[in-house]
C-alpha atoms as a PDB file:
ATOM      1  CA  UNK A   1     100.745 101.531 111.577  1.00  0.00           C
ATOM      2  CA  UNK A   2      97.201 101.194 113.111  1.00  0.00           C
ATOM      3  CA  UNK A   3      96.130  97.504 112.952  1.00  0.00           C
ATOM      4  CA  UNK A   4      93.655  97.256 109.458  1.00  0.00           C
ATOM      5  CA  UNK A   5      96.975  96.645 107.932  1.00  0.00           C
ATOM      6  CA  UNK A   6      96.266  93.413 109.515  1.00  0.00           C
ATOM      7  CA  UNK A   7      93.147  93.296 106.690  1.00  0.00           C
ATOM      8  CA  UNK A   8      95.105  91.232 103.660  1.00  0.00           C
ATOM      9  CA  UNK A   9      97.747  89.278 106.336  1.00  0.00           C
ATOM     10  CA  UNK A  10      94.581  87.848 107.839  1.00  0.00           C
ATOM     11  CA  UNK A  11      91.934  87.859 104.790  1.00  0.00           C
ATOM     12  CA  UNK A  12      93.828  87.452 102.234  1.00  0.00           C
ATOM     13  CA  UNK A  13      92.768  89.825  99.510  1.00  0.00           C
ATOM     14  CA  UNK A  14      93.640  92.867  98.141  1.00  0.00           C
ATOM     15  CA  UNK A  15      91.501  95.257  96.686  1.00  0.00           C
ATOM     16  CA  UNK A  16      91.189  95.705  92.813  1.00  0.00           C
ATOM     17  CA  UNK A  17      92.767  98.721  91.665  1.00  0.00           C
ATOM     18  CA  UNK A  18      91.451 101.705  91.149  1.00  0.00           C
ATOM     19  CA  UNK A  19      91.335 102.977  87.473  1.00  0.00           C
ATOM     20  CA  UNK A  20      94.273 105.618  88.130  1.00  0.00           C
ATOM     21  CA  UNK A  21      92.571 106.665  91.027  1.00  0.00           C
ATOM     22  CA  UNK A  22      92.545 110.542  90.281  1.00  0.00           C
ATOM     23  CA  UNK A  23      89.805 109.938  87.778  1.00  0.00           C
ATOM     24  CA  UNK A  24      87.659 106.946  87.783  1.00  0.00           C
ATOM     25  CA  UNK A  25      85.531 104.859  90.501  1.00  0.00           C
ATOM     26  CA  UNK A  26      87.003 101.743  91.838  1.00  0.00           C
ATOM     27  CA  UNK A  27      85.493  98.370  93.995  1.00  0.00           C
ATOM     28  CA  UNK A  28      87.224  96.317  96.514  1.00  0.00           C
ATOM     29  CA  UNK A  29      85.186  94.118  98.978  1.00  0.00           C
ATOM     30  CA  UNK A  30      84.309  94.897 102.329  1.00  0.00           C
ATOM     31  CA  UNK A  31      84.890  92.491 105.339  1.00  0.00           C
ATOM     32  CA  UNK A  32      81.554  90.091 104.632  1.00  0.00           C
ATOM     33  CA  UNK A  33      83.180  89.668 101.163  1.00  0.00           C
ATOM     34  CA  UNK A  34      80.624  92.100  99.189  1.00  0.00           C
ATOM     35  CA  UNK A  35      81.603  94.204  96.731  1.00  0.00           C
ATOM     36  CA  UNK A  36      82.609  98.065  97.900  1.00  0.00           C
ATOM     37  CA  UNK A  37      81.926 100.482  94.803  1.00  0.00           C
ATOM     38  CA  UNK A  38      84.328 103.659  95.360  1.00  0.00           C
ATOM     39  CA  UNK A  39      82.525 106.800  93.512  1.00  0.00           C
ATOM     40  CA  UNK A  40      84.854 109.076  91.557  1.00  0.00           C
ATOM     41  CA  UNK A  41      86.874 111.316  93.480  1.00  0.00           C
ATOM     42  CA  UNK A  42      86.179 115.268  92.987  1.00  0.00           C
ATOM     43  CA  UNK A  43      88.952 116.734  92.345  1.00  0.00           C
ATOM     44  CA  UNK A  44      90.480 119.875  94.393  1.00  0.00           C
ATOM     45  CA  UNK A  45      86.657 119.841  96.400  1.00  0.00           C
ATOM     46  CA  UNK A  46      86.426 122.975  98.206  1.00  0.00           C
ATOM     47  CA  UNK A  47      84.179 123.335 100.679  1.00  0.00           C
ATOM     48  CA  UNK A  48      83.355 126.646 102.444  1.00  0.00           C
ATOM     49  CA  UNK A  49      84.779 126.815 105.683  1.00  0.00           C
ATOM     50  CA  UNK A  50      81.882 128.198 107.366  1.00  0.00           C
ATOM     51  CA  UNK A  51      80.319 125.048 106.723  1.00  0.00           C
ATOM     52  CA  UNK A  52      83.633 122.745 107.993  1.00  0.00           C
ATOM     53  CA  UNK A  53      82.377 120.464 110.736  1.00  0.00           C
ATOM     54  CA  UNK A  54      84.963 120.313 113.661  1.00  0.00           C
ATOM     55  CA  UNK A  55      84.383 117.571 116.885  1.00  0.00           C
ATOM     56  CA  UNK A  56      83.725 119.040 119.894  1.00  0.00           C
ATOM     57  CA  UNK A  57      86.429 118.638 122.918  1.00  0.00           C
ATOM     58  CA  UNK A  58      83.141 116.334 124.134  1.00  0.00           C
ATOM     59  CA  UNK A  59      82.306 114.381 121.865  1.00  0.00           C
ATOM     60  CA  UNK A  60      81.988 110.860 122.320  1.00  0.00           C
ATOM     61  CA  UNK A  61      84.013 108.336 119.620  1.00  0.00           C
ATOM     62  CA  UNK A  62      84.381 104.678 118.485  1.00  0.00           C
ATOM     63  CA  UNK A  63      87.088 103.586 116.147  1.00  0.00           C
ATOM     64  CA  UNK A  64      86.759 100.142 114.461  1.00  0.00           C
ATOM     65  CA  UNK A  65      88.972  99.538 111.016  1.00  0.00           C
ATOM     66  CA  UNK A  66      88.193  95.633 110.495  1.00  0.00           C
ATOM     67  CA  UNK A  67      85.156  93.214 110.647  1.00  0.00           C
ATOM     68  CA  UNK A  68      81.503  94.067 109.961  1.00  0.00           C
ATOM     69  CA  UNK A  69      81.084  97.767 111.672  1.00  0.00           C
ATOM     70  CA  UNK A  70      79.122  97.895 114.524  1.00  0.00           C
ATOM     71  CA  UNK A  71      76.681 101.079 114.024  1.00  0.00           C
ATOM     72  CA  UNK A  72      74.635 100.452 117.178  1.00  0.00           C
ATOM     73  CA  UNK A  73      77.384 101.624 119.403  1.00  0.00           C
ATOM     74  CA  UNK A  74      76.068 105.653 120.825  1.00  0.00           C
ATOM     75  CA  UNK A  75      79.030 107.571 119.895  1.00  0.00           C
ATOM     76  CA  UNK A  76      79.448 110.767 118.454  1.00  0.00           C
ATOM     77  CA  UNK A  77      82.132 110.508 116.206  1.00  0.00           C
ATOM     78  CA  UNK A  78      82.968 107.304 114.119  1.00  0.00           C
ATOM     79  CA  UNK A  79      86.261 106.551 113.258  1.00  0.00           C
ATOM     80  CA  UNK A  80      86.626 104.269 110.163  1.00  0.00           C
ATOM     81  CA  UNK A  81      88.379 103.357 107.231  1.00  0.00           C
ATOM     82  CA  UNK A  82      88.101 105.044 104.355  1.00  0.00           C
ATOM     83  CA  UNK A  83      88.514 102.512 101.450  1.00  0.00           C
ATOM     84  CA  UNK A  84      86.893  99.732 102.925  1.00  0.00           C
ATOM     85  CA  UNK A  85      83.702 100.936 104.647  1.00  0.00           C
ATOM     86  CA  UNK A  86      80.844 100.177 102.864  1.00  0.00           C
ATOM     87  CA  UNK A  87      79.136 103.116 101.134  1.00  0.00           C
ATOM     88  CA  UNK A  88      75.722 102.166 102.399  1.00  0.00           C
ATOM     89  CA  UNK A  89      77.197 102.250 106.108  1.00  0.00           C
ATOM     90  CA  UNK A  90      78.458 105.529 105.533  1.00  0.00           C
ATOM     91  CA  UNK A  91      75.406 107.483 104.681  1.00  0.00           C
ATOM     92  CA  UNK A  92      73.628 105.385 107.348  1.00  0.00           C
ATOM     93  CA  UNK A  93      75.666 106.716 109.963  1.00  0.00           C
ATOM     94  CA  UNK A  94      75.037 110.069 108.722  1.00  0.00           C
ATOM     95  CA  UNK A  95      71.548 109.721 108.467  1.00  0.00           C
ATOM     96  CA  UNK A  96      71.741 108.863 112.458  1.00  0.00           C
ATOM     97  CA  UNK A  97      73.223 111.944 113.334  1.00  0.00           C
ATOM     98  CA  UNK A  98      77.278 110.666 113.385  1.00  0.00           C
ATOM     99  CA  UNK A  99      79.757 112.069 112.331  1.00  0.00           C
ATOM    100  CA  UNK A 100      82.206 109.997 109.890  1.00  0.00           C
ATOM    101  CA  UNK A 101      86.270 110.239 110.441  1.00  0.00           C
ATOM    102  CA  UNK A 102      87.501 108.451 107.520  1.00  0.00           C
ATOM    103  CA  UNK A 103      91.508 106.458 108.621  1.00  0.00           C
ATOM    104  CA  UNK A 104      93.735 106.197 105.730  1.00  0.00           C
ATOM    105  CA  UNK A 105      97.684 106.106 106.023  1.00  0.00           C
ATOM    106  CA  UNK A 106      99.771 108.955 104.610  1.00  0.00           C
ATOM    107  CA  UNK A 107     103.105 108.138 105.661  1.00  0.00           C
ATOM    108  CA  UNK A 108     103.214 104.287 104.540  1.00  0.00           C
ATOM    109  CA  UNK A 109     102.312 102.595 101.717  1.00  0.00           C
ATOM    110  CA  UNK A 110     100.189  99.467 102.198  1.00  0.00           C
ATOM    111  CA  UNK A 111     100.254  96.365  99.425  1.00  0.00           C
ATOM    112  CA  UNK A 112      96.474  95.958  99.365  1.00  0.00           C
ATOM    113  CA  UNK A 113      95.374  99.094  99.062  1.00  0.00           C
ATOM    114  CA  UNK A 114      93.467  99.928  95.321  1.00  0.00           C
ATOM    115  CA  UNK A 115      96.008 103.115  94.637  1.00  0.00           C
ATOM    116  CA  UNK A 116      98.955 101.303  95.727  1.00  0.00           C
ATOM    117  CA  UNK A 117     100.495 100.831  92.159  1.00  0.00           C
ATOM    118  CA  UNK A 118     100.666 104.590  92.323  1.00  0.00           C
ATOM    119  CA  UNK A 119     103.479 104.772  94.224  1.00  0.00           C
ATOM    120  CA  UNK A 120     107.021 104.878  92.599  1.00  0.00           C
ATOM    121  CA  UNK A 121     109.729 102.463  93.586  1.00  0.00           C
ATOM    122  CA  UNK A 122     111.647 105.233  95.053  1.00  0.00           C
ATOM    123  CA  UNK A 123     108.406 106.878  96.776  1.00  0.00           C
ATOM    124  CA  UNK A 124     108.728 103.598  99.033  1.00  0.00           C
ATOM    125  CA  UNK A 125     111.392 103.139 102.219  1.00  0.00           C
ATOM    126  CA  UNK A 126     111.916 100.853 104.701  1.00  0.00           C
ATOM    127  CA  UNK A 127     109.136  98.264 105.812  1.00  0.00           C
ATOM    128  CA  UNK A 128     107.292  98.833 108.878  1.00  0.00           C
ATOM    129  CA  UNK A 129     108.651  96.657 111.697  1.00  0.00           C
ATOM    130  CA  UNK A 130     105.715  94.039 112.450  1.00  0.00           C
ATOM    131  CA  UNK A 131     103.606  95.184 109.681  1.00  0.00           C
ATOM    132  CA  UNK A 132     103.610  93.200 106.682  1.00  0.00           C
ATOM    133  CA  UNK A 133     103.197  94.908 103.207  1.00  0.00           C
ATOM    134  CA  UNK A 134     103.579  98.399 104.445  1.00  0.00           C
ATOM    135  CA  UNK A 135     106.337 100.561 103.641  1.00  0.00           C
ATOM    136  CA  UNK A 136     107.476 103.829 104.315  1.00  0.00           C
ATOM    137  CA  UNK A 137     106.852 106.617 101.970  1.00  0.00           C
ATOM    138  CA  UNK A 138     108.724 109.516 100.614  1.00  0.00           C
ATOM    139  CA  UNK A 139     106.346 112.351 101.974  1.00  0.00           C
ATOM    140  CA  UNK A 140     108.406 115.113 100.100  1.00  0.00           C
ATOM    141  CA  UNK A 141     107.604 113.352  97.231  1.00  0.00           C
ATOM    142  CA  UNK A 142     105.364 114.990  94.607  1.00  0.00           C
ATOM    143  CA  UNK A 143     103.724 111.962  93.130  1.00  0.00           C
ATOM    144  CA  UNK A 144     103.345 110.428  96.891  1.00  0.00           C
ATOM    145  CA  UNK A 145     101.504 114.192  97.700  1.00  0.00           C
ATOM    146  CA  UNK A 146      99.335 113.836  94.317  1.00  0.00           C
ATOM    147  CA  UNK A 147      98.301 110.342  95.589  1.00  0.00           C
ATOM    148  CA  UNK A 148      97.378 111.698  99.056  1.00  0.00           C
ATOM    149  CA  UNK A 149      95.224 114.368  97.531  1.00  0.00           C
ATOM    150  CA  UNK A 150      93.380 111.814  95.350  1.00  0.00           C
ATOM    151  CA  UNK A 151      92.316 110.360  98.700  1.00  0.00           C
ATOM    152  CA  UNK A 152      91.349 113.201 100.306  1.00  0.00           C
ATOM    153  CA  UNK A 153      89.423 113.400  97.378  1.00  0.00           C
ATOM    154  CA  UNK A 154      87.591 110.542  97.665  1.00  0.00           C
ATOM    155  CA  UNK A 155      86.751 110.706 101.245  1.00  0.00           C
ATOM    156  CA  UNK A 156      84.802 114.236  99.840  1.00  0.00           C
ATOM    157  CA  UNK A 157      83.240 112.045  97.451  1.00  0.00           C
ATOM    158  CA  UNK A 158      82.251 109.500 100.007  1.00  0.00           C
ATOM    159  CA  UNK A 159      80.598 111.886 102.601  1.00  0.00           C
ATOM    160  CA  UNK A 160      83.799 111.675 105.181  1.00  0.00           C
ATOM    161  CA  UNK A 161      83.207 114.624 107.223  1.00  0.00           C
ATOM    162  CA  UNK A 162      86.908 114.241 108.985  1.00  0.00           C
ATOM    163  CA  UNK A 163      89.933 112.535 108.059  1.00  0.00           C
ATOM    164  CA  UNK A 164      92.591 110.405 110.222  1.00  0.00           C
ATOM    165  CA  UNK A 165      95.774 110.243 108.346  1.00  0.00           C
ATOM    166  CA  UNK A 166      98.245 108.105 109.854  1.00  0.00           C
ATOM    167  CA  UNK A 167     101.551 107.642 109.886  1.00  0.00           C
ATOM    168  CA  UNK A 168     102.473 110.812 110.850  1.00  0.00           C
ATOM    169  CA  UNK A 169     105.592 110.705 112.443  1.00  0.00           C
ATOM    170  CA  UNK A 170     108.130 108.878 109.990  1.00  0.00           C
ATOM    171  CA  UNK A 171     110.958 111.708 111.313  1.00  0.00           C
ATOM    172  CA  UNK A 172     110.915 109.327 114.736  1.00  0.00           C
ATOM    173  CA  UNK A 173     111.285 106.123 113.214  1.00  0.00           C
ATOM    174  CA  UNK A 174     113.732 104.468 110.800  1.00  0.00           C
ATOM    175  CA  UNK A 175     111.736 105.626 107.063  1.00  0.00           C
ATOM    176  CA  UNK A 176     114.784 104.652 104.917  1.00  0.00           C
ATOM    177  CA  UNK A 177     114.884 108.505 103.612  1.00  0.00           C
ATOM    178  CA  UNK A 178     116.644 111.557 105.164  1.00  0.00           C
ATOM    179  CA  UNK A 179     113.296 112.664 106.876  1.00  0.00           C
ATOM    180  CA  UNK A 180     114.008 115.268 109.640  1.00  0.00           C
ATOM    181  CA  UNK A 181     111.513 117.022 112.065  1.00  0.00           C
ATOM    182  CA  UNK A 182     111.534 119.572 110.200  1.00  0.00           C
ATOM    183  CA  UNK A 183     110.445 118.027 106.496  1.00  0.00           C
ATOM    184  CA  UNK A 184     107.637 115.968 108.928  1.00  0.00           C
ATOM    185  CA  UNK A 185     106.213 119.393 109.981  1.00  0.00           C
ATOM    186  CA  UNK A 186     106.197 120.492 106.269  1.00  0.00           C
ATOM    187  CA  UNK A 187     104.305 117.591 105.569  1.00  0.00           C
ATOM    188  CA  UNK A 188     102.068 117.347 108.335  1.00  0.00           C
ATOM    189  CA  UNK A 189     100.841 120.972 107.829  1.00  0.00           C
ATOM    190  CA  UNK A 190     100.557 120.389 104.015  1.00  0.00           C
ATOM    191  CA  UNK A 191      97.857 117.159 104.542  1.00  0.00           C
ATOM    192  CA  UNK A 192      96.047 119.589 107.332  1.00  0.00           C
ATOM    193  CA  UNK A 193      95.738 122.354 105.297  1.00  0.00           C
ATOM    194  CA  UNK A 194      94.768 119.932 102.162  1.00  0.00           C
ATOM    195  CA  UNK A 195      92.279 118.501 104.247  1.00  0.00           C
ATOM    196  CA  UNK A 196      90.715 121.577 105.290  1.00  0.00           C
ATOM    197  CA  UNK A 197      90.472 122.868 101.710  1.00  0.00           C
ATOM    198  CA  UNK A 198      88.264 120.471 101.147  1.00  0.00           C
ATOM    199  CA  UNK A 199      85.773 121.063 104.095  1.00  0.00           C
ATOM    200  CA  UNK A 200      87.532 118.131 106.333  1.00  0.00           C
ATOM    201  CA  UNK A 201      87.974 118.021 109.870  1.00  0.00           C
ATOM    202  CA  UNK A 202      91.319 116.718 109.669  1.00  0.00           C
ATOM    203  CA  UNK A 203      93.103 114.742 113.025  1.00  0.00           C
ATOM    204  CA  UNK A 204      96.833 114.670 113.936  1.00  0.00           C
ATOM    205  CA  UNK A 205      97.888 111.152 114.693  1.00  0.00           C
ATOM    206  CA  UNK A 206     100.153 110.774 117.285  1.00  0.00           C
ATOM    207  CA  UNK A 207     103.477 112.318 116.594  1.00  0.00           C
ATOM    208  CA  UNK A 208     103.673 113.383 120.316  1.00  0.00           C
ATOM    209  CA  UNK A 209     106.770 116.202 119.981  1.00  0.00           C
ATOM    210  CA  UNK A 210     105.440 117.922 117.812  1.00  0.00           C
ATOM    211  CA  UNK A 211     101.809 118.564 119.291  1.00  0.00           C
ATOM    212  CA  UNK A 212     102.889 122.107 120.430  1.00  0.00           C
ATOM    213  CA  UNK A 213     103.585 123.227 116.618  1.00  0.00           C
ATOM    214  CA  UNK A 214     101.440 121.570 114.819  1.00  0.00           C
ATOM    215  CA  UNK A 215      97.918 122.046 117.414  1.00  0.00           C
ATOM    216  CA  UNK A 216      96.746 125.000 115.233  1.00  0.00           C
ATOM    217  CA  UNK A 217      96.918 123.093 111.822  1.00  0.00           C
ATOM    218  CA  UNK A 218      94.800 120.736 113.053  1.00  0.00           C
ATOM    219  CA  UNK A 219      91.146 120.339 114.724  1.00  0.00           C
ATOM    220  CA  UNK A 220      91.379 117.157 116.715  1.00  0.00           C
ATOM    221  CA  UNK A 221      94.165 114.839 117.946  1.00  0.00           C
ATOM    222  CA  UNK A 222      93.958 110.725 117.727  1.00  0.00           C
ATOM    223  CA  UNK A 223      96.901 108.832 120.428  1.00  0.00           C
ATOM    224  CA  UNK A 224      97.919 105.432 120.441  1.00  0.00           C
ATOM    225  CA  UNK A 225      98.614 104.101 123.815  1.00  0.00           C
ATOM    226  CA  UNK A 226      99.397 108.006 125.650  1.00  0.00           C
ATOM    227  CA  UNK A 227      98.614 106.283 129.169  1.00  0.00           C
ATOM    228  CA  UNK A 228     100.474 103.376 128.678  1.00  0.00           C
ATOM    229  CA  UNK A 229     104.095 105.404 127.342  1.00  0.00           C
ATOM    230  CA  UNK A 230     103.329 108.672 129.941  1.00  0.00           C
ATOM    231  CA  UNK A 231     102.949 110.822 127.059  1.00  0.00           C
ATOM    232  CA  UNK A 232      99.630 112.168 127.711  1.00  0.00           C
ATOM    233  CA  UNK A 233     100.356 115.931 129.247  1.00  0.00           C
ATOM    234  CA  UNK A 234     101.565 117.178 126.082  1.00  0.00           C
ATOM    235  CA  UNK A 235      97.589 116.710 124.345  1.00  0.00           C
ATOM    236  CA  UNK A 236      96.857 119.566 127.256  1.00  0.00           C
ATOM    237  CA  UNK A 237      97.836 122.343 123.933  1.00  0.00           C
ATOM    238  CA  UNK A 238      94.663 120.792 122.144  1.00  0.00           C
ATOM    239  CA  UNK A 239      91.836 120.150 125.007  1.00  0.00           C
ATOM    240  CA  UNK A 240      92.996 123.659 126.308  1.00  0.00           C
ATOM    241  CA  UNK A 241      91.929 125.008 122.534  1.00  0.00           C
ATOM    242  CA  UNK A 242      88.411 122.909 122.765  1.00  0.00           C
ATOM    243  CA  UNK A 243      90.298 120.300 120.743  1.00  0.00           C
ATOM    244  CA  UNK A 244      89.151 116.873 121.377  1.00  0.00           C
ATOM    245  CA  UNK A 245      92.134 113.752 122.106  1.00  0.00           C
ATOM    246  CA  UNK A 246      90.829 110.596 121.060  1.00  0.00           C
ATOM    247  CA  UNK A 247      93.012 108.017 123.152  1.00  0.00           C
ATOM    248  CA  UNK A 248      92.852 104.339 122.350  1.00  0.00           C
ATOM    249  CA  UNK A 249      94.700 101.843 125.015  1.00  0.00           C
ATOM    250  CA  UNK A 250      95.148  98.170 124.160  1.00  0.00           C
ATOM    251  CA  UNK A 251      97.199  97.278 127.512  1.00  0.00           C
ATOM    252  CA  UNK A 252      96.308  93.581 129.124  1.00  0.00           C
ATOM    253  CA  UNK A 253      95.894  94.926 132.437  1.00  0.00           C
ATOM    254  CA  UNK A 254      93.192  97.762 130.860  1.00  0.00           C
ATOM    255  CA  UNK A 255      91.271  94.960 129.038  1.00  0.00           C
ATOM    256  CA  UNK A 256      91.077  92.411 131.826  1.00  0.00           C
ATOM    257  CA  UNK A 257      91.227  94.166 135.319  1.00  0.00           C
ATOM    258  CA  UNK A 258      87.947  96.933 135.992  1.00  0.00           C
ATOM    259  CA  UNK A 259      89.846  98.048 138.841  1.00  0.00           C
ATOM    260  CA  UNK A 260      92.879  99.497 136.940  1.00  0.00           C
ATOM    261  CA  UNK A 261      90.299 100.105 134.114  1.00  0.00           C
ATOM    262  CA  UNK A 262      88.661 103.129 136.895  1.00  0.00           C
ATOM    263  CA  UNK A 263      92.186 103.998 137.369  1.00  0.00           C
ATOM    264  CA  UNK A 264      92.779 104.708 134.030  1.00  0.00           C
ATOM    265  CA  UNK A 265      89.463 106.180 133.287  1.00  0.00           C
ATOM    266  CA  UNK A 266      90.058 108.658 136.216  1.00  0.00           C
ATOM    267  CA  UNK A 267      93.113 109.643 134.685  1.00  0.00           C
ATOM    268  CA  UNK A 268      91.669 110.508 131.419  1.00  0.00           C
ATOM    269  CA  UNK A 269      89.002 112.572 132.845  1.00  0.00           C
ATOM    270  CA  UNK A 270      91.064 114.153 134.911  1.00  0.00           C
ATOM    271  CA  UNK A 271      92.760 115.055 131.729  1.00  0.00           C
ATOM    272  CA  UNK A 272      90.063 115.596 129.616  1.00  0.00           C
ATOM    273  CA  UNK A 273      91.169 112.734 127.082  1.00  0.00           C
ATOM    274  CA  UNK A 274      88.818 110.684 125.789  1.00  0.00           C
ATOM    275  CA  UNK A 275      89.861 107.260 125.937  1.00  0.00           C
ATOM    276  CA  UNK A 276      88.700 103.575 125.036  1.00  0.00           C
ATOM    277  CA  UNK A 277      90.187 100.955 125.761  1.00  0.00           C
ATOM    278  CA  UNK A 278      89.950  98.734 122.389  1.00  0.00           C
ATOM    279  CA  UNK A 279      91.825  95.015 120.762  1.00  0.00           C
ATOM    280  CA  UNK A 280      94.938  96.005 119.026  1.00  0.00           C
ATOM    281  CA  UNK A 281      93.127  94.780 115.664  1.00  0.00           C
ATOM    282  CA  UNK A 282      90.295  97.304 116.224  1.00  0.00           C
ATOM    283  CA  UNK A 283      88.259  94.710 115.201  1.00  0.00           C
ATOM    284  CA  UNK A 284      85.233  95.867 117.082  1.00  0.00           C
ATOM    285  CA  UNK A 285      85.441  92.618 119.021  1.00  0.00           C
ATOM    286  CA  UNK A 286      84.568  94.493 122.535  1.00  0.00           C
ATOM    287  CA  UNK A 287      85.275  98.220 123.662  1.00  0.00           C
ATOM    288  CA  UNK A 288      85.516  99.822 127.121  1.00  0.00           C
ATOM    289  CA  UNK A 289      84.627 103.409 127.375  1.00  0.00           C
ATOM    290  CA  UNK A 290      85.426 106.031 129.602  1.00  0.00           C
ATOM    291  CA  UNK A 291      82.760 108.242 128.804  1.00  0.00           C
ATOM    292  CA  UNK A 292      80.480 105.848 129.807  1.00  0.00           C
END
């Protein structure tokens, strides 16, 4: 439910399909309207772990998911999406010295996505309240864990060093399917460990009560809004491991006040979170950093 589900309600377009997705490239257009050539995915990828990249508890980050990326920003780590990212921004990133976090949702579906056909009727739940054209999936499903795969896949393919699967915490919500917490930590530790198969840093995105089981699945946490629901003491199990948090705020009184901007900055640091404050569209449109 991060905000480039916004893309088609605001751009109107959806991206071709994919020719079945496990086995054959696919194109889709990126925000400037030019065509985005998906290479083939590589199936089952395995890359030795010795040569896994993990981020730092340090390192610096910028997420953006819509509009024309902004690659002059000095950060680390980028976070961005996986399908829609040009390729030729990818490997320019790389060839700066960034690392690339490629965002795709696992636990919803989302109408303008190329693989979306993929999905069975009865992989698909309930819709995600305020988000148009998303639904939420069937994670025990086989078919919805082949699809996943594919995509882990193709971020391999596309030089993603890390993934950010979203979505993660269906068991809280209202999904439509008997999803407990204990199928959601099944699932969570199957994308992790699918991830890291495949030489992927892989992030855990929010699902806040589960952070204590599920911190040594994964390498790096990414929170929505921690200082704005009090929920930030529990990422303490991943910065005390050397595992980075990568907080995001989108609060009016964080975008618009410095004053309570130090506050919250203080805060972070004092918790070792590293937190922008960022538009809900994570459009790229401005971005306040604590680390700065």
């Amino acid at each position: 439910m991060t905000p480039t589900r916004l893309r088609c309600a605001t751009l109107g377009c959806l991206v071709a399909l994919l020719a079945a997705c496990g086995g054959g490239s696919g194109s889709g257009t990126d925000d400037d309207g030019q065509a985005v050539v998906l290479p083939n995915p590589v199936p089952g990828a395995v890359v030795p772990v010795a040569d896994r990249w993990t981020p730092a508890v340090d390192d610096t980050w910028h997420w953006q998911l819509l509009g024309t990326l902004d690659t002059s920003v000095e950060a680390d780590v980028y976070d961005v999406d996986l399908f829609d990212t040009p390729q030729a921004t990818l490997d320019a990133l790389r060839t700066q010295g960034r690392r690339v976090v490629c965002y795709f949702s696992a636990g919803s579906s989302e109408d303008w996505r190329p693989d979306f056909a993929r999905f069975a009727t009865a992989d698909m739940g309930a819709p995600l309240d305020g988000w148009p054209g998303e639904r939420w999936l069937d994670t025990r499903s086989s078919n919805v864990r082949a699809i996943l795969a594919d995509r882990l896949d193709l971020a391999v393919a596309r030089g993603c060093q890390g993934v950010e699967p979203d979505n993660m915490d269906a068991w809280q919500n209202a999904p439509g399917f008997p999803l407990t917490a204990q199928t959601q930590l099944d699932f969570n530790r199957w994308i992790a460990a699918q991830a890291r198969a495949r030489g992927l840093a892989v992030g855990l995105k929010n699902d806040v009560d589960q952070l204590d089981a599920l911190v040594d699945d994964f390498d790096f946490a990414v929170n929505e809004q921690c200082h704005e629901y009090d929920e930030c003491g529990g990422y303490a199990v991943f910065t005390a491991r050397g595992k980075p948090v990568f907080n995001a705020e989108y609060a009016a009184r964080w975008v618009n006040d410095a004053g309570e901007r130090a506050r919250l900055c203080a805060a972070a640091q004092a918790m070792n979170l590293l937190t922008l404050v960022l538009p809900l569209d994570l459009d790229g449109s401005f971005r306040w950093s604590c680390d700065s």
